[in-house]
Protein backbone atom coordinates (compact mmCIF):
# COMPACT_ATOMS: atom_id res chain seq x y z
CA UNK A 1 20.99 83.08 83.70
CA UNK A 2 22.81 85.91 81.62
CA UNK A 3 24.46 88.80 83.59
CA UNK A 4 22.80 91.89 82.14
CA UNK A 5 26.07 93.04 81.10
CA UNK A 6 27.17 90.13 78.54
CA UNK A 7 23.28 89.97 77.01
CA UNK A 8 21.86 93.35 75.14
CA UNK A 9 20.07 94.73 71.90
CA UNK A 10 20.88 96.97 69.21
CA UNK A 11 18.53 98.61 66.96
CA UNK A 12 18.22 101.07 64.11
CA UNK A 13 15.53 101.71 61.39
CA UNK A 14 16.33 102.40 57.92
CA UNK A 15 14.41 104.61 55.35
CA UNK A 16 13.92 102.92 51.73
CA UNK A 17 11.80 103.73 48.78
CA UNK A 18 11.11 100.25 47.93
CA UNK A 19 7.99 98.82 48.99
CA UNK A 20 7.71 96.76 53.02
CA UNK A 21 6.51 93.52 51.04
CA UNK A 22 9.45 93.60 47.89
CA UNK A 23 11.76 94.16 51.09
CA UNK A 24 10.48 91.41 53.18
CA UNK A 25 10.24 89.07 50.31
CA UNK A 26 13.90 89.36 49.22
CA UNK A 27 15.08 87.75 53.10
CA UNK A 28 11.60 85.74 52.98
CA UNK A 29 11.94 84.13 49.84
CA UNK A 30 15.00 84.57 47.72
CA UNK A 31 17.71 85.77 49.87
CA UNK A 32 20.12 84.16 47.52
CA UNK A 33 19.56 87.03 45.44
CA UNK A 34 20.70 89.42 48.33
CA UNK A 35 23.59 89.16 46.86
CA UNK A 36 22.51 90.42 43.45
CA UNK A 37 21.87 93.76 45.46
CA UNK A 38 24.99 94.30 47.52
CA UNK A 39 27.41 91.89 46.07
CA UNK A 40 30.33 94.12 47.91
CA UNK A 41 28.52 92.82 51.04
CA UNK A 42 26.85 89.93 50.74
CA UNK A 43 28.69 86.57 48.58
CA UNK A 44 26.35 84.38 49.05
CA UNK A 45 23.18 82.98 50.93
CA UNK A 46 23.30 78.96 50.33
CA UNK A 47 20.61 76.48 51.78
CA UNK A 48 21.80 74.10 53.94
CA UNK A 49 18.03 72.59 55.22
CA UNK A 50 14.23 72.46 54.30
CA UNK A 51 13.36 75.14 51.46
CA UNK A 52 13.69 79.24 50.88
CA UNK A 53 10.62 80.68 52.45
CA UNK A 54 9.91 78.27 55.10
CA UNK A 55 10.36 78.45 58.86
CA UNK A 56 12.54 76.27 60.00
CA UNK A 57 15.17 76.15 57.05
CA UNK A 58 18.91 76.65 57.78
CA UNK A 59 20.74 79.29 55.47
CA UNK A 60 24.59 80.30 55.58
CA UNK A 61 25.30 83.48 54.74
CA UNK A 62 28.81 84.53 53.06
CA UNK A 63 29.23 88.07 53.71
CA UNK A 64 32.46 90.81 54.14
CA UNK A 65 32.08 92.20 57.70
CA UNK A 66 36.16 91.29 58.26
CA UNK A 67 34.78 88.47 55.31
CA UNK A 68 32.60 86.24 57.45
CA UNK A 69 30.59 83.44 57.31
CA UNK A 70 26.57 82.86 59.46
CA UNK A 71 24.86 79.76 59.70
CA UNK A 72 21.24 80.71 60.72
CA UNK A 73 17.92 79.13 61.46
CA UNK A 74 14.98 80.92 59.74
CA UNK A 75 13.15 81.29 63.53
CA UNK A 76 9.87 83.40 62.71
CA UNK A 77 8.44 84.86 59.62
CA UNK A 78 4.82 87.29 59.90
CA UNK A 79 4.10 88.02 56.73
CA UNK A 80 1.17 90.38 57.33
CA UNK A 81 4.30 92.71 59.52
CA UNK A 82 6.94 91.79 57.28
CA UNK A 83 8.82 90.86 59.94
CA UNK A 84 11.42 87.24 59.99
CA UNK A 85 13.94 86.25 62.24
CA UNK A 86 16.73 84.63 61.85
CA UNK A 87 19.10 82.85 64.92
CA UNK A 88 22.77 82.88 64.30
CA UNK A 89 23.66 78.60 65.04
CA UNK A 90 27.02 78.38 63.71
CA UNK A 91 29.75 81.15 62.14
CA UNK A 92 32.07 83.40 62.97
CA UNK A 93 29.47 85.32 65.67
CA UNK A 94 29.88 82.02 67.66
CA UNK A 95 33.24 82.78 68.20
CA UNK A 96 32.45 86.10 70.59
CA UNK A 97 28.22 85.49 71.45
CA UNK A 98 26.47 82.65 72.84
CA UNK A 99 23.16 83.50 70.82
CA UNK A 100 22.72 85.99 68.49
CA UNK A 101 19.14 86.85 66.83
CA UNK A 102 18.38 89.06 63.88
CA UNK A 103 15.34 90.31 63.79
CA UNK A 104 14.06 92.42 60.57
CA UNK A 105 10.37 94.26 59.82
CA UNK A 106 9.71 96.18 56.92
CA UNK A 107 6.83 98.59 57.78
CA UNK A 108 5.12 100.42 54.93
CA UNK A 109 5.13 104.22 55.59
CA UNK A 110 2.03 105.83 56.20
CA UNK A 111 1.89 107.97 52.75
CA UNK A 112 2.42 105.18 51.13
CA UNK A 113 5.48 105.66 49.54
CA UNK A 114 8.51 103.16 50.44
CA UNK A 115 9.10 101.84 54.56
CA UNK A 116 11.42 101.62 57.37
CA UNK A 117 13.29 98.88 57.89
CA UNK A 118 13.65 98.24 62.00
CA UNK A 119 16.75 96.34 62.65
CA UNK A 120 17.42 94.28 65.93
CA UNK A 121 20.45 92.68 66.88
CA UNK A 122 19.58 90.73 70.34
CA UNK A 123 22.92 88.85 71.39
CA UNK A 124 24.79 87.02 74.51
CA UNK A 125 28.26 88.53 74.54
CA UNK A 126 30.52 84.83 75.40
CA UNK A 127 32.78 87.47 78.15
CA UNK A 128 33.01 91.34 79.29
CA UNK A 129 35.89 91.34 76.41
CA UNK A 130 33.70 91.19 73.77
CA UNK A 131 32.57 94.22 71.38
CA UNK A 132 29.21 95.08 71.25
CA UNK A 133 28.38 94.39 67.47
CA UNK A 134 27.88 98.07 66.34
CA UNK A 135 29.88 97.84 63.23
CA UNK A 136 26.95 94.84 62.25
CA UNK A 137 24.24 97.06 62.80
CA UNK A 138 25.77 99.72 60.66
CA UNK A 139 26.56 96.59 58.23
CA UNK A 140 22.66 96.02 57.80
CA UNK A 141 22.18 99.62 57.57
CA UNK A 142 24.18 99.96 54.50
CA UNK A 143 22.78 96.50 53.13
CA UNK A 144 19.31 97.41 53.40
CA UNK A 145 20.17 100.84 51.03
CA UNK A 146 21.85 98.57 48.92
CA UNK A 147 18.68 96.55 48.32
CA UNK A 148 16.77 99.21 48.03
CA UNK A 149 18.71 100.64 45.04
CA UNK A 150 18.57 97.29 43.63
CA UNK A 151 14.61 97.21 43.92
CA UNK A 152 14.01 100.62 42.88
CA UNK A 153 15.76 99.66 39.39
């Protein structure tokens, strides 16, 4: 059992124009284009099992948070909330948390112009020593704005 110290959340919601579904389906479907949007960011999103847009496939993301690299499990995907998560399973977030879970729902806003995009960063820190990851959750921040921009073009 995790000592409520080492396990915790993070969360933040972020403001875009773009639509909750164009959102959603850019991690959903083709986030190897992610990197189309904030290519300062994000290098890469390759598919290591099953197929983009299915639960259960296994992407690695290449991105520059100190230039890192995620293997992660697509864990749950509601596609009437927008909402997927992915489970960290091998990387460089290994290194410093036993699990670490992304969770990401695009909700449209209720004057139907653009959404909010709820962030949450649930994680197992591996000892006391360990940051909590709020530099990542700033990281996601600035991503999502990024591919907003890019889907507001």
């Amino acid at each position: 059992m995790a000592s409520w110290g080492l396990t915790s959340k993070l969360e933040t919601d972020v403001e875009i124009k773009a639509s909750a579904k164009d959102f959603h389906d850019m991690f959903w479907n083709k986030p190897h284009h992610i990197s189309n949007a904030c290519n300062d960011k994000i290098h890469g999103c390759d598919l290591h099992e099953g197929e983009f847009g299915k639960v259960g496939s296994v992407v690695v993301w290449h991105y520059t948070h100190a230039r890192k690299v995620a293997k992660e499990v697509v864990e749950a995907v509601d596609e009437t909330k927008n909402a997927i998560t992915y489970r960290v399973i091998e990387g460089d977030l290994m290194k410093e948390y036993k699990t670490f879970v992304v969770h990401i729902q695009a909700t449209p806003k209720s004057n139907g112009n653009g959404c909010i995009i709820h962030w949450i960063l649930e994680y197992e820190k591996l000892h006391e020593g360990v940051a909590h990851p709020e530099t990542l959750l700033s990281f996601v921040a600035d991503m999502s704005k990024d591919i907003d921009a890019h889907l507001c073009k």
